[in-house]
C-alpha atoms as a PDB file:
ATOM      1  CA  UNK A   1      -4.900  26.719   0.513  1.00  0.00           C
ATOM      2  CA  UNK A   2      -5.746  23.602   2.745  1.00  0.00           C
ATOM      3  CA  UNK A   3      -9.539  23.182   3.634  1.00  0.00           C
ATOM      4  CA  UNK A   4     -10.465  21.624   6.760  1.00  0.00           C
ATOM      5  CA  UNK A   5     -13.711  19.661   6.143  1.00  0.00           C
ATOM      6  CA  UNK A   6     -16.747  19.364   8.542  1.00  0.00           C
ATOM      7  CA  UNK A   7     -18.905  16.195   7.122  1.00  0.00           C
ATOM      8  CA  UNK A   8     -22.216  16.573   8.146  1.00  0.00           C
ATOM      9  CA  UNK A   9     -24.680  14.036   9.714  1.00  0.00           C
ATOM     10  CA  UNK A  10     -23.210  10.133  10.232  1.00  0.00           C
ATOM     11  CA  UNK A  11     -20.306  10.827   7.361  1.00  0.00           C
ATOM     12  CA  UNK A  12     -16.731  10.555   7.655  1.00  0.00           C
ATOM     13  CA  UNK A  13     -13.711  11.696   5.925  1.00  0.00           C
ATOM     14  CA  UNK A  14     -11.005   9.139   5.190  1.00  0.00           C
ATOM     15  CA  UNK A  15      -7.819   9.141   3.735  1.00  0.00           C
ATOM     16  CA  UNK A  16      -6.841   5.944   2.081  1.00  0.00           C
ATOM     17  CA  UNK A  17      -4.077   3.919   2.724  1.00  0.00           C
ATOM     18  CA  UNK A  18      -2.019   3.061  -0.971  1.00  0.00           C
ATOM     19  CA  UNK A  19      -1.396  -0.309  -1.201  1.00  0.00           C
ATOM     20  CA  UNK A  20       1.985  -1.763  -2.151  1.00  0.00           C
ATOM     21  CA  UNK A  21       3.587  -0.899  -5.207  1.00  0.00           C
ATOM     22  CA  UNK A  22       5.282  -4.059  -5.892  1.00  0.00           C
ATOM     23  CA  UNK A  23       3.593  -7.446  -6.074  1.00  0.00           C
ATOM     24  CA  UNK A  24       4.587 -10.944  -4.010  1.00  0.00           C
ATOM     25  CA  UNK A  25       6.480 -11.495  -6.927  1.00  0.00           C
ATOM     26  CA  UNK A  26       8.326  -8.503  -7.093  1.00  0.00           C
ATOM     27  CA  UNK A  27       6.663  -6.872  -9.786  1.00  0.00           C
ATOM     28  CA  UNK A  28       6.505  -3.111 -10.028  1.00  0.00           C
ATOM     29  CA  UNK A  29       2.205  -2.728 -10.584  1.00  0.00           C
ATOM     30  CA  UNK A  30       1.178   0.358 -12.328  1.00  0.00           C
ATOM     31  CA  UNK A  31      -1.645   2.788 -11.458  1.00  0.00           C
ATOM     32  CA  UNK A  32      -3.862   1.225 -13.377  1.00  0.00           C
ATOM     33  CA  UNK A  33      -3.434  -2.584 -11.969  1.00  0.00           C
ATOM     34  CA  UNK A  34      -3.855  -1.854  -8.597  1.00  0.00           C
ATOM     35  CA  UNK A  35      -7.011  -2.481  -6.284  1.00  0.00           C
ATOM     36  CA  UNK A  36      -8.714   0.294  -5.233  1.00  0.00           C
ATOM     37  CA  UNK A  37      -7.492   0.538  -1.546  1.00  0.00           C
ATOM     38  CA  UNK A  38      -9.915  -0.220   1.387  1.00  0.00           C
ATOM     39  CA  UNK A  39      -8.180   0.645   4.150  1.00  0.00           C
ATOM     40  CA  UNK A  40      -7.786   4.476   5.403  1.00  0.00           C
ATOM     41  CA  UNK A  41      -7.303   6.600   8.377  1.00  0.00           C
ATOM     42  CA  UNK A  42     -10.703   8.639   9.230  1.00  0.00           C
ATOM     43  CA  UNK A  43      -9.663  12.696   9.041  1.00  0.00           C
ATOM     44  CA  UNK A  44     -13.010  13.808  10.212  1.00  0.00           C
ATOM     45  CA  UNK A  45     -16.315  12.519  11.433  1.00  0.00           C
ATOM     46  CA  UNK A  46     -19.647  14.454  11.537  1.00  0.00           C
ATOM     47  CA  UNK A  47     -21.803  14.772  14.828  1.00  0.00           C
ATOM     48  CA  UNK A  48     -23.796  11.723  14.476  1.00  0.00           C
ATOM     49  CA  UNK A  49     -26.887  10.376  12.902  1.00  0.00           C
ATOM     50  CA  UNK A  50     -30.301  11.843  13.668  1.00  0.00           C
ATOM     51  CA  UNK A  51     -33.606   8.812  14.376  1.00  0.00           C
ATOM     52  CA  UNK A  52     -36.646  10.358  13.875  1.00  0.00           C
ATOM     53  CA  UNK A  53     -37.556  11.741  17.289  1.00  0.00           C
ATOM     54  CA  UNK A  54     -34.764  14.232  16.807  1.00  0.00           C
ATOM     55  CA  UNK A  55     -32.173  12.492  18.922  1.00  0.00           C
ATOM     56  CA  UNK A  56     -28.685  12.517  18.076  1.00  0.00           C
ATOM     57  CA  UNK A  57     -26.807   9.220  17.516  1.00  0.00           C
ATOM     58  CA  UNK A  58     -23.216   9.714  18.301  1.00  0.00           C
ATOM     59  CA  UNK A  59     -20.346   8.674  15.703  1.00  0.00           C
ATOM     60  CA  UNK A  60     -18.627   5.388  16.870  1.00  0.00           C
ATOM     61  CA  UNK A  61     -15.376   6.432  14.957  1.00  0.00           C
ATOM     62  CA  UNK A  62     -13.051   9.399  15.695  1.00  0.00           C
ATOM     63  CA  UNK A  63     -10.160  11.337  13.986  1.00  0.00           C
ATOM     64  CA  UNK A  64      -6.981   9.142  13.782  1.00  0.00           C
ATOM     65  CA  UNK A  65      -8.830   5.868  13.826  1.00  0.00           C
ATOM     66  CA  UNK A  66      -7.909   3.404  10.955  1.00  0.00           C
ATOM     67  CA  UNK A  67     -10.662   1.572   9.080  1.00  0.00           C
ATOM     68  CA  UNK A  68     -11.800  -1.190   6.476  1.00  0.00           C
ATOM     69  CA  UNK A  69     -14.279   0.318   4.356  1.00  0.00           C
ATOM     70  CA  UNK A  70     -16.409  -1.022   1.621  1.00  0.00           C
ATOM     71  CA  UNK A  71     -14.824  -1.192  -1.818  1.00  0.00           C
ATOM     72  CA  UNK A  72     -16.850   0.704  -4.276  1.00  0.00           C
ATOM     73  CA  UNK A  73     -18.621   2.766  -1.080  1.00  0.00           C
ATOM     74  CA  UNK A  74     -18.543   7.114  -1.148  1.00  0.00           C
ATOM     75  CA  UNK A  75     -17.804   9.739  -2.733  1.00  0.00           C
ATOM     76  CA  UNK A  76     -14.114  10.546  -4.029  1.00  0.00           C
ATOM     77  CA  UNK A  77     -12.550  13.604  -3.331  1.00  0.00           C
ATOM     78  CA  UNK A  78      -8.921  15.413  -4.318  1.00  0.00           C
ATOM     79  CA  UNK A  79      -8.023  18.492  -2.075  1.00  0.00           C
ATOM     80  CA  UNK A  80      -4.321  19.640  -3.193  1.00  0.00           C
ATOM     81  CA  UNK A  81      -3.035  16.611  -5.265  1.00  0.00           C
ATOM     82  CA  UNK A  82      -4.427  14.056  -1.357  1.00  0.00           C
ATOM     83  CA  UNK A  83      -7.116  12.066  -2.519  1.00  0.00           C
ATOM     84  CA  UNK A  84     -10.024  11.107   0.401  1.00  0.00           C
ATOM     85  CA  UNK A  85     -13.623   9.658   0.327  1.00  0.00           C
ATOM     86  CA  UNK A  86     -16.438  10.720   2.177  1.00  0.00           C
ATOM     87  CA  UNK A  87     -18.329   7.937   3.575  1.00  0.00           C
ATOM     88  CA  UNK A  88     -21.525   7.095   5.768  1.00  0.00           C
ATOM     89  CA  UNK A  89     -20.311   5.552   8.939  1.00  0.00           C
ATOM     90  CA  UNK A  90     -22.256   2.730   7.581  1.00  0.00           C
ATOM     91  CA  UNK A  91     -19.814   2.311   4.846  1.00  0.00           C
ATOM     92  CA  UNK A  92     -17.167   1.401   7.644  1.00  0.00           C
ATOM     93  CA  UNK A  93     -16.716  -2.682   7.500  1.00  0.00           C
ATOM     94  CA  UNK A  94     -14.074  -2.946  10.788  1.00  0.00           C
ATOM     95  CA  UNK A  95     -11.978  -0.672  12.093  1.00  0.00           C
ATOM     96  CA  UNK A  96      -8.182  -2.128  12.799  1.00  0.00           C
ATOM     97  CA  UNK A  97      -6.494  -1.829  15.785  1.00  0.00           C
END
């Protein structure tokens, strides 16, 4: 059964993008060679970040936007075999257009 997820505060969900599995060079790479990918496609975003006087900071990134995030940034997360991360929106390094 498929969840839909609702992140919470300034956090998104993303779905990462696989890299190539064949090098320049025309090498086949294994699983365990590859980069971690850093590049994604955000599948939800929470409301926005809250300051301190209670105001709502709205989310600069929306569903269906593709991003750059930071390598080593979230929390990892497998939902029927699809693997995501849940980020901060502060995590997010560019988003590609």
């Amino acid at each position: 059964m498929a969840r839909t997820f609702q992140p919470l505060g300034d956090r998104i969900v993303i779905k990462p993008i696989e890299q190539e599995e064949v090098s320049k060079g025309g090498l086949v790479l294994p699983d365990t060679a590859r980069e971690r990918p850093q590049e994604g496609e955000v599948i939800a975003a929470g409301p926005g970040r809250l300051t301190d006087e209670g105001n709502r900071i709205p989310m600069e990134l929306v569903v269906g936007d593709k991003v750059l995030y930071a390598k080593y940034a979230g929390t990892e997360l497998k939902e029927d075999d699809e693997d995501y991360l849940v980020l901060r929106e502060s995590d997010i390094l560019a988003k590609i257009s």
